[in-house]
PDB file of N, CA and C in Angstrom:
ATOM      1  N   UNK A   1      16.561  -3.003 -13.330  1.00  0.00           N
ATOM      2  CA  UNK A   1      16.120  -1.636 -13.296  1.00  0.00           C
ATOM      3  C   UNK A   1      15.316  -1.419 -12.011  1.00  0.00           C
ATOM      4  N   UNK A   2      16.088  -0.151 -11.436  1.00  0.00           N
ATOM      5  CA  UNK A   2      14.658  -0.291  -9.660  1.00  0.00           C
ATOM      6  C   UNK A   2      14.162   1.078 -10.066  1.00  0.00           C
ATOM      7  N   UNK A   3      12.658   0.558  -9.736  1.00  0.00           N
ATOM      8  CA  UNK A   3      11.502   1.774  -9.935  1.00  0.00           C
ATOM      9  C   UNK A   3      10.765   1.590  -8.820  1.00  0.00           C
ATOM     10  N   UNK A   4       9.770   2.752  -8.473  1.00  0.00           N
ATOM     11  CA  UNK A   4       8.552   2.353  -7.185  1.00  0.00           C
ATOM     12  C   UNK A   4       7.146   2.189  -8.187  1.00  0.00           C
ATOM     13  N   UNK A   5       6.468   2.190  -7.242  1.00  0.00           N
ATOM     14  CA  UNK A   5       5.287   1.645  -7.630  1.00  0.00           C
ATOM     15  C   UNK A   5       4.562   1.842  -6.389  1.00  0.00           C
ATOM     16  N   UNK A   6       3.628   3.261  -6.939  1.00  0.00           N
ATOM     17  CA  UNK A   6       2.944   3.890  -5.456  1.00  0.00           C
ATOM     18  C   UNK A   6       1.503   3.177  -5.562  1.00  0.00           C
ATOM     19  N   UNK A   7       0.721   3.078  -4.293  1.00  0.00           N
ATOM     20  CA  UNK A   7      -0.739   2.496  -4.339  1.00  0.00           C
ATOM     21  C   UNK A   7      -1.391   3.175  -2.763  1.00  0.00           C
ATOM     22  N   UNK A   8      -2.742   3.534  -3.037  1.00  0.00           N
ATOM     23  CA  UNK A   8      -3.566   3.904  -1.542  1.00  0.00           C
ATOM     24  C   UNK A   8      -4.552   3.004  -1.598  1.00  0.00           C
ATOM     25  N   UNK A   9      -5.149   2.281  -0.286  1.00  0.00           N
ATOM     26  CA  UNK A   9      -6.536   2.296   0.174  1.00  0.00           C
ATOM     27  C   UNK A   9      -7.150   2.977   1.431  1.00  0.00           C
ATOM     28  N   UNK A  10      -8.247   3.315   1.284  1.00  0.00           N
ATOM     29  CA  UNK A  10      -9.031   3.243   2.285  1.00  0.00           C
ATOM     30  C   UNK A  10     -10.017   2.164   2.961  1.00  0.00           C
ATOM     31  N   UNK A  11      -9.124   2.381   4.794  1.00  0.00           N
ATOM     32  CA  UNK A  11      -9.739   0.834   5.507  1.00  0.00           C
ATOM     33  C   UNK A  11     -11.581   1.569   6.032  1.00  0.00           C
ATOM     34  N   UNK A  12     -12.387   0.427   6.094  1.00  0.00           N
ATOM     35  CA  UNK A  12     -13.690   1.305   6.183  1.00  0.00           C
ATOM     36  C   UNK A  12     -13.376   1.450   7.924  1.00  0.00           C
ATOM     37  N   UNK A  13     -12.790   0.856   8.557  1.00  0.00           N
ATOM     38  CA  UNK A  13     -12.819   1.311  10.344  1.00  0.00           C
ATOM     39  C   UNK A  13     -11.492   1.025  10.398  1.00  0.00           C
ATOM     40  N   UNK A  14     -11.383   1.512  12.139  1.00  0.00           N
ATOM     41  CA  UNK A  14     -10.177   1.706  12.464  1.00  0.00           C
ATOM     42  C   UNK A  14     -10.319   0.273  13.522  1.00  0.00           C
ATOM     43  N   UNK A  15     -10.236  -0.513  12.652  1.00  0.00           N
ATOM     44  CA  UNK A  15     -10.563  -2.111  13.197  1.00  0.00           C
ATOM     45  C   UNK A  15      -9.187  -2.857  12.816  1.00  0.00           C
ATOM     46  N   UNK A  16      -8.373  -3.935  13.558  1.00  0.00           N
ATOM     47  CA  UNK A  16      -7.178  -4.410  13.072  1.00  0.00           C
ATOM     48  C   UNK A  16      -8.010  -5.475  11.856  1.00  0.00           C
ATOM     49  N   UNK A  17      -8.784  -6.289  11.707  1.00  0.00           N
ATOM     50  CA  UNK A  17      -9.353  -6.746  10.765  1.00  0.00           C
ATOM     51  C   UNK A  17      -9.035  -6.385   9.739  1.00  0.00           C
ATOM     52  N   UNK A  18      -9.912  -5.041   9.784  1.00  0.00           N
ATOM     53  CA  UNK A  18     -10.241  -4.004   8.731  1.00  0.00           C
ATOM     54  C   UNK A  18      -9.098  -3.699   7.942  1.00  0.00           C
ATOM     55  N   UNK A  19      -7.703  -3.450   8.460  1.00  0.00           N
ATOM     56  CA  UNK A  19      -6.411  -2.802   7.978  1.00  0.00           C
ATOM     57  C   UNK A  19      -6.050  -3.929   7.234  1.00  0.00           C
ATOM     58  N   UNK A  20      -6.424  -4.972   7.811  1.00  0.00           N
ATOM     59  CA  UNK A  20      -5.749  -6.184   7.127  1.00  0.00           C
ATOM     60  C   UNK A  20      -6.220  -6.796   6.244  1.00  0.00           C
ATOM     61  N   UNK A  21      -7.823  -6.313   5.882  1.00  0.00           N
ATOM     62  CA  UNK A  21      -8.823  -6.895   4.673  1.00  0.00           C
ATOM     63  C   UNK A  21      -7.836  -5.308   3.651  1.00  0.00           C
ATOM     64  N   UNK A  22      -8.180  -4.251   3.977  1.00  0.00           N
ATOM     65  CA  UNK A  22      -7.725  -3.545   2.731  1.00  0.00           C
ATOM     66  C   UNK A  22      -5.688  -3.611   2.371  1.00  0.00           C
ATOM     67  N   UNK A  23      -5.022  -3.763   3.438  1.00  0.00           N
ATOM     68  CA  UNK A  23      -3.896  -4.135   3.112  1.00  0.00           C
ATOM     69  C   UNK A  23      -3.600  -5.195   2.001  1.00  0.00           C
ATOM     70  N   UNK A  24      -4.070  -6.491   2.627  1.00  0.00           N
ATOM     71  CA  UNK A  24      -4.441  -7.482   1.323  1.00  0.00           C
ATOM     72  C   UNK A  24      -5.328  -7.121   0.350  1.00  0.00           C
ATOM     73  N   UNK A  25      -6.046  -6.214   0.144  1.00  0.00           N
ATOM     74  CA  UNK A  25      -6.604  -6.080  -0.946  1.00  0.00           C
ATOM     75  C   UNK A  25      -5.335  -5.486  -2.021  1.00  0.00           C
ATOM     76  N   UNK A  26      -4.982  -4.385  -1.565  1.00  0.00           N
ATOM     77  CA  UNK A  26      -4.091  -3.028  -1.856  1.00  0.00           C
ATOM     78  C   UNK A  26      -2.836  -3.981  -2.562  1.00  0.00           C
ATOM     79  N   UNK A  27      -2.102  -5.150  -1.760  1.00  0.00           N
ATOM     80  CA  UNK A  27      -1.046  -5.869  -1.934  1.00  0.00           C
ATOM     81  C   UNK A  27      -1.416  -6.666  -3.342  1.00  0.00           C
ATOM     82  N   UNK A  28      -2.685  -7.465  -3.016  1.00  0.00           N
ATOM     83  CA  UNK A  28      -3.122  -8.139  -3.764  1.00  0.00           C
ATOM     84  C   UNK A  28      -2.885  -7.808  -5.340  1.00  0.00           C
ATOM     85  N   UNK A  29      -3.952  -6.158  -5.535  1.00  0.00           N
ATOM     86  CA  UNK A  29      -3.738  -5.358  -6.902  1.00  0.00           C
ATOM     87  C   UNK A  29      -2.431  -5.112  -7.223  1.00  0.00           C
ATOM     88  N   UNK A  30      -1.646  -4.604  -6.117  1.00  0.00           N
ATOM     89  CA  UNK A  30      -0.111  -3.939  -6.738  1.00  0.00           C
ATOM     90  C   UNK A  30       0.372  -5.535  -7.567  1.00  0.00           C
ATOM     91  N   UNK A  31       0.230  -6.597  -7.010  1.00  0.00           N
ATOM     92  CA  UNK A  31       0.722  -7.795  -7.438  1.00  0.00           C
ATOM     93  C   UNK A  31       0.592  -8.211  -8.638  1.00  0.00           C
ATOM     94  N   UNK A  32      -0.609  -8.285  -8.676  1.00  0.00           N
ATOM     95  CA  UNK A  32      -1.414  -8.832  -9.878  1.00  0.00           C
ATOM     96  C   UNK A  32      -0.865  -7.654 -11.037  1.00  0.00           C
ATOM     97  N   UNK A  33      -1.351  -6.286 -10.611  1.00  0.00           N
ATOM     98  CA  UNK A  33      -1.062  -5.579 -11.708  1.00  0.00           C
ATOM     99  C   UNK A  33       0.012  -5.158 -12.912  1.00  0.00           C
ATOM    100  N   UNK A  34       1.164  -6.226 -11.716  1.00  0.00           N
ATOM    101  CA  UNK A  34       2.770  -5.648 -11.938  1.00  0.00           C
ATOM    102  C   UNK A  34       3.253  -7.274 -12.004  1.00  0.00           C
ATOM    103  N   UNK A  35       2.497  -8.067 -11.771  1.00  0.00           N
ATOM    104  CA  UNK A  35       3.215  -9.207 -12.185  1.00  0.00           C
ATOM    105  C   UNK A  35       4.585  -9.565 -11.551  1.00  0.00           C
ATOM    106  N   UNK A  36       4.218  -8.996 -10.166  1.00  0.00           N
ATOM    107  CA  UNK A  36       5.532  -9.058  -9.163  1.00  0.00           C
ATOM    108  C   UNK A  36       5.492 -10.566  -8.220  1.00  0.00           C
ATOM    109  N   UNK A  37       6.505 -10.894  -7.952  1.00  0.00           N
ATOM    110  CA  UNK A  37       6.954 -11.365  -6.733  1.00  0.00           C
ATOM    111  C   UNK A  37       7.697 -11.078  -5.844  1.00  0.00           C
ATOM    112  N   UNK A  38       7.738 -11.234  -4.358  1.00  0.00           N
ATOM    113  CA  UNK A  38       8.513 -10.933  -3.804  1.00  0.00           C
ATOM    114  C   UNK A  38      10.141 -10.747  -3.696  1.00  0.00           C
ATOM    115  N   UNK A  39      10.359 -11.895  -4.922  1.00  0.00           N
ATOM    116  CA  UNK A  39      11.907 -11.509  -5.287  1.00  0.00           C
ATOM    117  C   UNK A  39      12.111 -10.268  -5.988  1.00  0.00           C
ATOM    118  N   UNK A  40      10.869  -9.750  -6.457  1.00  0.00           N
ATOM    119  CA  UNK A  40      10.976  -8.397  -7.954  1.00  0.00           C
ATOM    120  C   UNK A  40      11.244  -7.054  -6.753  1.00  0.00           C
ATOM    121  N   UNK A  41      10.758  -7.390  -5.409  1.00  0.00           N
ATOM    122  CA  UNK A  41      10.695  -6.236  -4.484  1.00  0.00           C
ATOM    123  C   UNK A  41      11.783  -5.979  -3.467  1.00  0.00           C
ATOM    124  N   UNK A  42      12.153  -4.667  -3.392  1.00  0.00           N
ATOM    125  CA  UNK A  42      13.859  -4.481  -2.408  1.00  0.00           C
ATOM    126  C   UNK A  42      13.241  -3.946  -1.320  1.00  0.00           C
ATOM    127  N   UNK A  43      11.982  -2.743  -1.621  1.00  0.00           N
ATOM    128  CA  UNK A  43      11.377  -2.971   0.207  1.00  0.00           C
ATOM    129  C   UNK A  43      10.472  -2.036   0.049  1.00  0.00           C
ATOM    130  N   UNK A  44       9.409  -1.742   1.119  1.00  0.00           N
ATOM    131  CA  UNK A  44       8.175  -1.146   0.842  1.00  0.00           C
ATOM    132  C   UNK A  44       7.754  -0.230   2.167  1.00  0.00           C
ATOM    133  N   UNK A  45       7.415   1.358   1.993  1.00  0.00           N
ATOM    134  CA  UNK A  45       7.433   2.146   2.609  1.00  0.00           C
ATOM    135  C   UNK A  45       5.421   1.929   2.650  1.00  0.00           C
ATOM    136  N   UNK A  46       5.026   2.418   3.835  1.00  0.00           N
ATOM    137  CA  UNK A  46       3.773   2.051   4.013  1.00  0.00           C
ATOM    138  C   UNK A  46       3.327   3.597   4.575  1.00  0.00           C
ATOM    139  N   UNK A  47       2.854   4.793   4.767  1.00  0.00           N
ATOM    140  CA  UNK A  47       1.948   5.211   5.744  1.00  0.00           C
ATOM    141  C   UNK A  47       0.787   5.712   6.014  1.00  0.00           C
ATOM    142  N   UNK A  48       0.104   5.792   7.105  1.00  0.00           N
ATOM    143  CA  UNK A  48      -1.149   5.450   7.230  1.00  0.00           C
ATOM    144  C   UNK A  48      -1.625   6.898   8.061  1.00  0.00           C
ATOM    145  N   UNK A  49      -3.000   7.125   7.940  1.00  0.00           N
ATOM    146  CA  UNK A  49      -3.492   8.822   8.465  1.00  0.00           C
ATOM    147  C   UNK A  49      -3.481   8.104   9.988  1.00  0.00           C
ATOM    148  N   UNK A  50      -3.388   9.060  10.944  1.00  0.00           N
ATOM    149  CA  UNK A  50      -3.355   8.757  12.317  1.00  0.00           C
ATOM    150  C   UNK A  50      -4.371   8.067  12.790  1.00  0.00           C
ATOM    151  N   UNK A  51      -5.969   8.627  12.270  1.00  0.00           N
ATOM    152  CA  UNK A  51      -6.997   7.799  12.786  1.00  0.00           C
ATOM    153  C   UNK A  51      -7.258   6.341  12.357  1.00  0.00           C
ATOM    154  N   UNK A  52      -5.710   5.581  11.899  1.00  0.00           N
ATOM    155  CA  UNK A  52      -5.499   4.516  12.013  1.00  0.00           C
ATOM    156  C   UNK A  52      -4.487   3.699  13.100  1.00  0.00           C
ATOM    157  N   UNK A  53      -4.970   3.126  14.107  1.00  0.00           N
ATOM    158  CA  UNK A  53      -4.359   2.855  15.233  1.00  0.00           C
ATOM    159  C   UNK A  53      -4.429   1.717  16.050  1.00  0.00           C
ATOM    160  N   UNK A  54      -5.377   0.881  15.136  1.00  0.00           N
ATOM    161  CA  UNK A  54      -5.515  -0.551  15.603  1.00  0.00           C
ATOM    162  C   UNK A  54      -4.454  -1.741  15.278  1.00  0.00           C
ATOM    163  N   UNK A  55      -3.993  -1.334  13.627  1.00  0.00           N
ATOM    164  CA  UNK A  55      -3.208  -2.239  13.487  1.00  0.00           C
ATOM    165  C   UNK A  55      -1.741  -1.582  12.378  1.00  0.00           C
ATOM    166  N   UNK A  56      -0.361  -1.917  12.440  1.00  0.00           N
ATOM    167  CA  UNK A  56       0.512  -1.293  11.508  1.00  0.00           C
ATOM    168  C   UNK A  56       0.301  -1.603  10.540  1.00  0.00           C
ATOM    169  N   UNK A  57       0.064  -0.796   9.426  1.00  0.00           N
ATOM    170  CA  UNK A  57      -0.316  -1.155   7.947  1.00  0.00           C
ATOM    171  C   UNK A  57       0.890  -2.304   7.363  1.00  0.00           C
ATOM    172  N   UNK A  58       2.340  -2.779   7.966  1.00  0.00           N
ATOM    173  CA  UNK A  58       3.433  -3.024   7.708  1.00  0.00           C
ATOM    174  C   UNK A  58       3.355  -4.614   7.699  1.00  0.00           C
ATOM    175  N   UNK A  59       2.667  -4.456   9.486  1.00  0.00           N
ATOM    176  CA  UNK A  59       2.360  -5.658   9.927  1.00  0.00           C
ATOM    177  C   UNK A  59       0.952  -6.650   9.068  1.00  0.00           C
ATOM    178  N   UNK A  60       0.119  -5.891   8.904  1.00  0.00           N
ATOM    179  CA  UNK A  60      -0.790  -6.392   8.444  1.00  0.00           C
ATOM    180  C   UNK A  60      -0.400  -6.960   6.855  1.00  0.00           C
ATOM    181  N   UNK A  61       0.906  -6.348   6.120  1.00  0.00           N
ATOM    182  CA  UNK A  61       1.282  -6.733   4.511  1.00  0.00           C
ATOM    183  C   UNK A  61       1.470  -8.264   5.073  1.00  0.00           C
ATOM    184  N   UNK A  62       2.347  -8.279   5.877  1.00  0.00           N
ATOM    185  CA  UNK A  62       3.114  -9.706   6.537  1.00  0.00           C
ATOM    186  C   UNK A  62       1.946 -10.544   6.807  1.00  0.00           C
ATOM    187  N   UNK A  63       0.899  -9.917   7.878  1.00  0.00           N
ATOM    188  CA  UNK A  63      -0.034 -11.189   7.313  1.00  0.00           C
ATOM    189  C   UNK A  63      -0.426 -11.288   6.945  1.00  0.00           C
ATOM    190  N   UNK A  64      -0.727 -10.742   5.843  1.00  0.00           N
ATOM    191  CA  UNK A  64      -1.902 -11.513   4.742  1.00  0.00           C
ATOM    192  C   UNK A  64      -0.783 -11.973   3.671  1.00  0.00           C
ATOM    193  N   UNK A  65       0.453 -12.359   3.620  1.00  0.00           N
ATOM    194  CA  UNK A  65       1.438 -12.931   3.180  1.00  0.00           C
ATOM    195  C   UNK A  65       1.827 -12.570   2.504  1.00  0.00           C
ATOM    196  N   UNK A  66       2.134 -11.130   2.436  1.00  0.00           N
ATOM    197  CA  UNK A  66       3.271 -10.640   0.882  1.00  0.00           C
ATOM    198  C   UNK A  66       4.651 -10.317   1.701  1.00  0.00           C
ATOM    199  N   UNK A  67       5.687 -10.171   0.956  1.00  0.00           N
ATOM    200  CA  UNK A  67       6.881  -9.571   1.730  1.00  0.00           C
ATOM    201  C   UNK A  67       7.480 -10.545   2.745  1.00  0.00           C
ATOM    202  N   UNK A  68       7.522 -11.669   2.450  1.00  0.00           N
ATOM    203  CA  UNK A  68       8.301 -12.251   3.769  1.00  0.00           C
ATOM    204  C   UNK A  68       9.737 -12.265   4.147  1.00  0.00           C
ATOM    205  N   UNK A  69      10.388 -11.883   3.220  1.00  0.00           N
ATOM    206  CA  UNK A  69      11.472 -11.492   3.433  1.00  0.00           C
ATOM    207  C   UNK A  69      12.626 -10.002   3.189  1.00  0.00           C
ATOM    208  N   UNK A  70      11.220  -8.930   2.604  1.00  0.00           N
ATOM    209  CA  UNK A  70      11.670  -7.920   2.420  1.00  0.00           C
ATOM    210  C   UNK A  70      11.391  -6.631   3.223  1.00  0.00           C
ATOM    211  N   UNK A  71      12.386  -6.037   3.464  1.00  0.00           N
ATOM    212  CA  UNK A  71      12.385  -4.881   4.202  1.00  0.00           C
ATOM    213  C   UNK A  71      10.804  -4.081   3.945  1.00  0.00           C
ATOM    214  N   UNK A  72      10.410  -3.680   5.276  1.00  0.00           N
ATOM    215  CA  UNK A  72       9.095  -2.866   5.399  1.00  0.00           C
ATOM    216  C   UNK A  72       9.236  -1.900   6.587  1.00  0.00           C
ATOM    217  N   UNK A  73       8.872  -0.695   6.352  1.00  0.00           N
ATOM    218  CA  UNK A  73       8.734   0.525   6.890  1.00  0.00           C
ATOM    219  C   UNK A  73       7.142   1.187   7.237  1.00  0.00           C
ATOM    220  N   UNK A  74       6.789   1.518   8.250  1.00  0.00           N
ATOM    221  CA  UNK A  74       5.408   2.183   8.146  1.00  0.00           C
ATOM    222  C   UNK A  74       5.385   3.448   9.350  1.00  0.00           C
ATOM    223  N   UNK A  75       4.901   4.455   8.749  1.00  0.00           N
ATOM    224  CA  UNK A  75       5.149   6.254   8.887  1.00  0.00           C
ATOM    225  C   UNK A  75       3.668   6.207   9.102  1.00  0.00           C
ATOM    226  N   UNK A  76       3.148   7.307   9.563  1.00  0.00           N
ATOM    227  CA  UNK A  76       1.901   8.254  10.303  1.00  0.00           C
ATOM    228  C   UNK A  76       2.160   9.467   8.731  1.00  0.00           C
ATOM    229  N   UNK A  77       1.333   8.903   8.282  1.00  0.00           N
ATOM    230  CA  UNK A  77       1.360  10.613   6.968  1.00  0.00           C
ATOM    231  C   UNK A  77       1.119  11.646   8.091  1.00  0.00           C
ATOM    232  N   UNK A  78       1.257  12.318   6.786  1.00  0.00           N
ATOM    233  CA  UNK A  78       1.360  14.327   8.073  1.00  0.00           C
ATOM    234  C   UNK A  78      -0.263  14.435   7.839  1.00  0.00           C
ATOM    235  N   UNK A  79      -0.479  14.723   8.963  1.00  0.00           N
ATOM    236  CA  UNK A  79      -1.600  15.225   9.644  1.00  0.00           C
ATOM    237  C   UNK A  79      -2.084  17.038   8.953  1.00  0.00           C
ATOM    238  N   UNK A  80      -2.751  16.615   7.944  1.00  0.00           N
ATOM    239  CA  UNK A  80      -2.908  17.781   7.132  1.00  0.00           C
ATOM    240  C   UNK A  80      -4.401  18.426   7.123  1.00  0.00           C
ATOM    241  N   UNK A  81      -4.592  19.326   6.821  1.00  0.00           N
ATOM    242  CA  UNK A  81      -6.125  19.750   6.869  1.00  0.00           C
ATOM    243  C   UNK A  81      -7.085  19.275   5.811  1.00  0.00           C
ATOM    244  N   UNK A  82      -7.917  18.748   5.866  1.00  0.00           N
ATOM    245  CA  UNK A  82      -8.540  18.482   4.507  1.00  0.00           C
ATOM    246  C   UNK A  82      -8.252  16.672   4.120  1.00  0.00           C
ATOM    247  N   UNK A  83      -7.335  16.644   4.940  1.00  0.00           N
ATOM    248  CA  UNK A  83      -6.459  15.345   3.984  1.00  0.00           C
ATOM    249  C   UNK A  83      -8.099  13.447   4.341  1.00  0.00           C
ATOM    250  N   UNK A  84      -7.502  13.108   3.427  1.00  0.00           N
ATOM    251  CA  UNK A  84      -8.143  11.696   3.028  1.00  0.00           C
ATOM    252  C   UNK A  84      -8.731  10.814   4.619  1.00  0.00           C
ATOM    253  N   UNK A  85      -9.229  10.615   5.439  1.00  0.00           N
ATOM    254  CA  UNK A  85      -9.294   9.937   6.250  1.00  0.00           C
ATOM    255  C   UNK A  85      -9.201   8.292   5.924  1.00  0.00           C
ATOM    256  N   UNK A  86      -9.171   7.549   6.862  1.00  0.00           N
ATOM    257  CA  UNK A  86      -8.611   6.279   6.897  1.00  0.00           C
ATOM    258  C   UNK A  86      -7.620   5.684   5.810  1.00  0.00           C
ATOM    259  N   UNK A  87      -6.741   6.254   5.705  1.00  0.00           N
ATOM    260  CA  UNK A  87      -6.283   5.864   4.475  1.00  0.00           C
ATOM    261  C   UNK A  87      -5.073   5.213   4.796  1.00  0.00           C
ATOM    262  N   UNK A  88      -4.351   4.408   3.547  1.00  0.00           N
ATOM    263  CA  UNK A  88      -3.579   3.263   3.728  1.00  0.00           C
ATOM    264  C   UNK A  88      -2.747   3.783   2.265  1.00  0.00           C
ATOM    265  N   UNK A  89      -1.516   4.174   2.464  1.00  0.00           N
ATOM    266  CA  UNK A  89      -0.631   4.991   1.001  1.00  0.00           C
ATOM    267  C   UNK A  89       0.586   3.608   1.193  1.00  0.00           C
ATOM    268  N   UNK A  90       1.442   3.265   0.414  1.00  0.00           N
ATOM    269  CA  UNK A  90       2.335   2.242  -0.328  1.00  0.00           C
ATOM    270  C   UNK A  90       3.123   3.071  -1.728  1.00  0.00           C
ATOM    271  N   UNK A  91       5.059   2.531  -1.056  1.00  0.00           N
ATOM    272  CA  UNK A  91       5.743   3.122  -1.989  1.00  0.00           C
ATOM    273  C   UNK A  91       6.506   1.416  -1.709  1.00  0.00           C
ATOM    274  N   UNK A  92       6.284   0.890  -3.151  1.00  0.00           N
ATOM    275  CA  UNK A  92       6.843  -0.341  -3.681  1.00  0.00           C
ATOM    276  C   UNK A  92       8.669   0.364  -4.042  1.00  0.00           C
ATOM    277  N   UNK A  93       9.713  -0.536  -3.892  1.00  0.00           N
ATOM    278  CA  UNK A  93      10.162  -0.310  -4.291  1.00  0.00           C
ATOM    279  C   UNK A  93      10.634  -1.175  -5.611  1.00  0.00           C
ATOM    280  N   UNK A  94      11.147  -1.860  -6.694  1.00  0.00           N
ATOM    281  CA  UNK A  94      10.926  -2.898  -7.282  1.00  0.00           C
ATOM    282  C   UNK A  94      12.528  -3.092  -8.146  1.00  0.00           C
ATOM    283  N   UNK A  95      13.102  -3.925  -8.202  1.00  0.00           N
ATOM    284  CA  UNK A  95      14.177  -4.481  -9.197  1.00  0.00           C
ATOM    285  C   UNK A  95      13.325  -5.140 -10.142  1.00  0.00           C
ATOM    286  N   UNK A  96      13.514  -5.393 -11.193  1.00  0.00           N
ATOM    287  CA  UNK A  96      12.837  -5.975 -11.918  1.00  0.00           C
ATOM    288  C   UNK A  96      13.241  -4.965 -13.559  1.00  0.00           C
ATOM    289  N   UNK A  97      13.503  -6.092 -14.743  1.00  0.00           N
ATOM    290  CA  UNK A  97      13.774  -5.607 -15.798  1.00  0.00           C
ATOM    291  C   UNK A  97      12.475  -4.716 -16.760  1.00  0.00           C
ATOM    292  N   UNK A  98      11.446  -5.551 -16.656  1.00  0.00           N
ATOM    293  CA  UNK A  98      10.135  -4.822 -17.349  1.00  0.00           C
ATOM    294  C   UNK A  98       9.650  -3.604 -16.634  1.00  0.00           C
ATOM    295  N   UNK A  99      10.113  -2.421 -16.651  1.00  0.00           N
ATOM    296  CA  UNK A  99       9.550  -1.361 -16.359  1.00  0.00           C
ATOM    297  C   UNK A  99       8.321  -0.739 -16.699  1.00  0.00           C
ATOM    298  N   UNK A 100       6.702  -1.128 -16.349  1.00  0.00           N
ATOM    299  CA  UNK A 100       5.929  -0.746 -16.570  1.00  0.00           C
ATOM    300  C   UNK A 100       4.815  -0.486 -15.731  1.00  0.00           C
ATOM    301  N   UNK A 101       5.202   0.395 -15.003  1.00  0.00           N
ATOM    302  CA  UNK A 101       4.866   0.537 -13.712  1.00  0.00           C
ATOM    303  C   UNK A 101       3.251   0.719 -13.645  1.00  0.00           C
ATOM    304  N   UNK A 102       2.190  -0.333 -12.843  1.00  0.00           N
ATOM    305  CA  UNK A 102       0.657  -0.098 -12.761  1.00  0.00           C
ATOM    306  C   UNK A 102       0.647   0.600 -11.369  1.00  0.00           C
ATOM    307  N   UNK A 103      -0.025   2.044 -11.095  1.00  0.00           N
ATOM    308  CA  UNK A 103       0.138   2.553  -9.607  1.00  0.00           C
ATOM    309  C   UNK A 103      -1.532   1.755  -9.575  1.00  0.00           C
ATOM    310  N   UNK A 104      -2.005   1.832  -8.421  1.00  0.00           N
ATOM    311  CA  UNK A 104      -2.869   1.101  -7.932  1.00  0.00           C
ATOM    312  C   UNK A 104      -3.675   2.012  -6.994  1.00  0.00           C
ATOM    313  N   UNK A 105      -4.921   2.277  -6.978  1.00  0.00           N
ATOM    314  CA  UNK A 105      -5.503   3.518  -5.966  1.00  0.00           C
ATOM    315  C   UNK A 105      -6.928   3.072  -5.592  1.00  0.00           C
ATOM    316  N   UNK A 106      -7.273   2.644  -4.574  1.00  0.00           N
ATOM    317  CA  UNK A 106      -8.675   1.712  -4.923  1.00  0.00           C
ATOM    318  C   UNK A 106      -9.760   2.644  -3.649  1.00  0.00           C
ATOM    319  N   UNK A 107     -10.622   2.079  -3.512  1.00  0.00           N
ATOM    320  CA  UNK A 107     -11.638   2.540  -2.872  1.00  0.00           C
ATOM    321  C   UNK A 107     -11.665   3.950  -2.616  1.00  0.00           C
ATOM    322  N   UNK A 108     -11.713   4.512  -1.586  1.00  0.00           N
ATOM    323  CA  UNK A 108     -11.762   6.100  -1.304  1.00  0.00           C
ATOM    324  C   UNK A 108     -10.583   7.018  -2.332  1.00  0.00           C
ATOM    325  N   UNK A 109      -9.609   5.865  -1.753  1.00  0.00           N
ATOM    326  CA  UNK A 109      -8.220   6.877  -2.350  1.00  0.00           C
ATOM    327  C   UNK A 109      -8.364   6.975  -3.881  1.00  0.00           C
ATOM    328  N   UNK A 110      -9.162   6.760  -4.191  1.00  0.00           N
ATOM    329  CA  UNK A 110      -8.963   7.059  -5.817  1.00  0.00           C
ATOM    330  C   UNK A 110      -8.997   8.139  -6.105  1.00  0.00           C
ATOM    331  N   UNK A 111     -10.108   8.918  -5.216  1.00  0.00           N
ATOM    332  CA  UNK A 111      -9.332  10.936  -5.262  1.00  0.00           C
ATOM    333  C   UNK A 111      -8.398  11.094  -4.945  1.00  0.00           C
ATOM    334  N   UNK A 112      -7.136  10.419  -4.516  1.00  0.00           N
ATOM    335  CA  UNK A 112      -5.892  10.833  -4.597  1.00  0.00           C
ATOM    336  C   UNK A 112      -5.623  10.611  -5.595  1.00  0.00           C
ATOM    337  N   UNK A 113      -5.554  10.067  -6.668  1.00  0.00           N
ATOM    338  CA  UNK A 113      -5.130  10.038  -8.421  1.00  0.00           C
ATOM    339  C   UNK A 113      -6.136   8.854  -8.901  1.00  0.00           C
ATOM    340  N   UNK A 114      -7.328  10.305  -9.389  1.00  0.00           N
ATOM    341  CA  UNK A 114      -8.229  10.031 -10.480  1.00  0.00           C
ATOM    342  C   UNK A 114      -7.417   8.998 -11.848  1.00  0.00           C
ATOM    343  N   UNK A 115      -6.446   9.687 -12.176  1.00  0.00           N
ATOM    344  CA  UNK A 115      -5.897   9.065 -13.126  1.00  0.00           C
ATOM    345  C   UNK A 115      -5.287   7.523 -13.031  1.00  0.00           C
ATOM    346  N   UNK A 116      -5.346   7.180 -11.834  1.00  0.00           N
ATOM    347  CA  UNK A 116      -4.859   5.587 -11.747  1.00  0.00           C
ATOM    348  C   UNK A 116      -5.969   4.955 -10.947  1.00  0.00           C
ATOM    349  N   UNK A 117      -6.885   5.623 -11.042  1.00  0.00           N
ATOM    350  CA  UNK A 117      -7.732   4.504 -10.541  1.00  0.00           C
ATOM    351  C   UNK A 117      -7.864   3.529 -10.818  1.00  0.00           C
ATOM    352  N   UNK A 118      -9.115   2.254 -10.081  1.00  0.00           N
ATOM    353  CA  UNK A 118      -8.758   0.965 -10.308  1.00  0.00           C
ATOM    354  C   UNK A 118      -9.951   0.732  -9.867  1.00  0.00           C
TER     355      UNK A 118
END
């Protein structure tokens, strides 16, 4: 059965470090929560608000070691008024028979869906 499995963080700077402490964080939860492995995943759409520019949110999944062999994509969200600063958004895509999808929303982004916070 393929389902997604959406998740945001917010990185505290626009530091390559930084992208790569909340990337692995962000990866970390979707993991744990969903009881995935990289075989459960067909590929993962990443994008990030512009005033992120130190490091690709895509690149940074790769190193902190998730995804080594699955397709990854990473987009500039639209530049909106009002919208979330530093933020880090994830669209899992997933094969996998147990459909019970945990979305994952941690630090800032949790005002993007109160309801899945974490």
């Amino acid at each position: 059965m393929i389902y997604a499995i959406r998740g945001a963080i917010t990185v505290d700077s626009d530091k390559a470090e930084d992208v790569d402490i909340a990337v692995k964080e962000l990866m970390s939860e979707l993991y744990a929560a969903n009881s995935l492995s990289d075989d459960d995943i067909v590929s993962v759409i990443f994008s990030q608000t512009k005033d992120i520019r130190s490091r690709n949110a895509a690149a940074a999944c790769r190193k902190g070691g998730f995804c080594k062999e699955v397709p990854l994509f990473c987009v500039q969200e639209a530049d909106t008024e009002g919208a979330l600063p530093l933020a880090v958004r994830v669209m899992v895509t997933v094969d996998k028979e147990e459909k019970n999808p945990a979305m994952v929303y941690l630090k800032g982004a949790s005002v993007l869906r109160p309801d899945w916070k974490r």
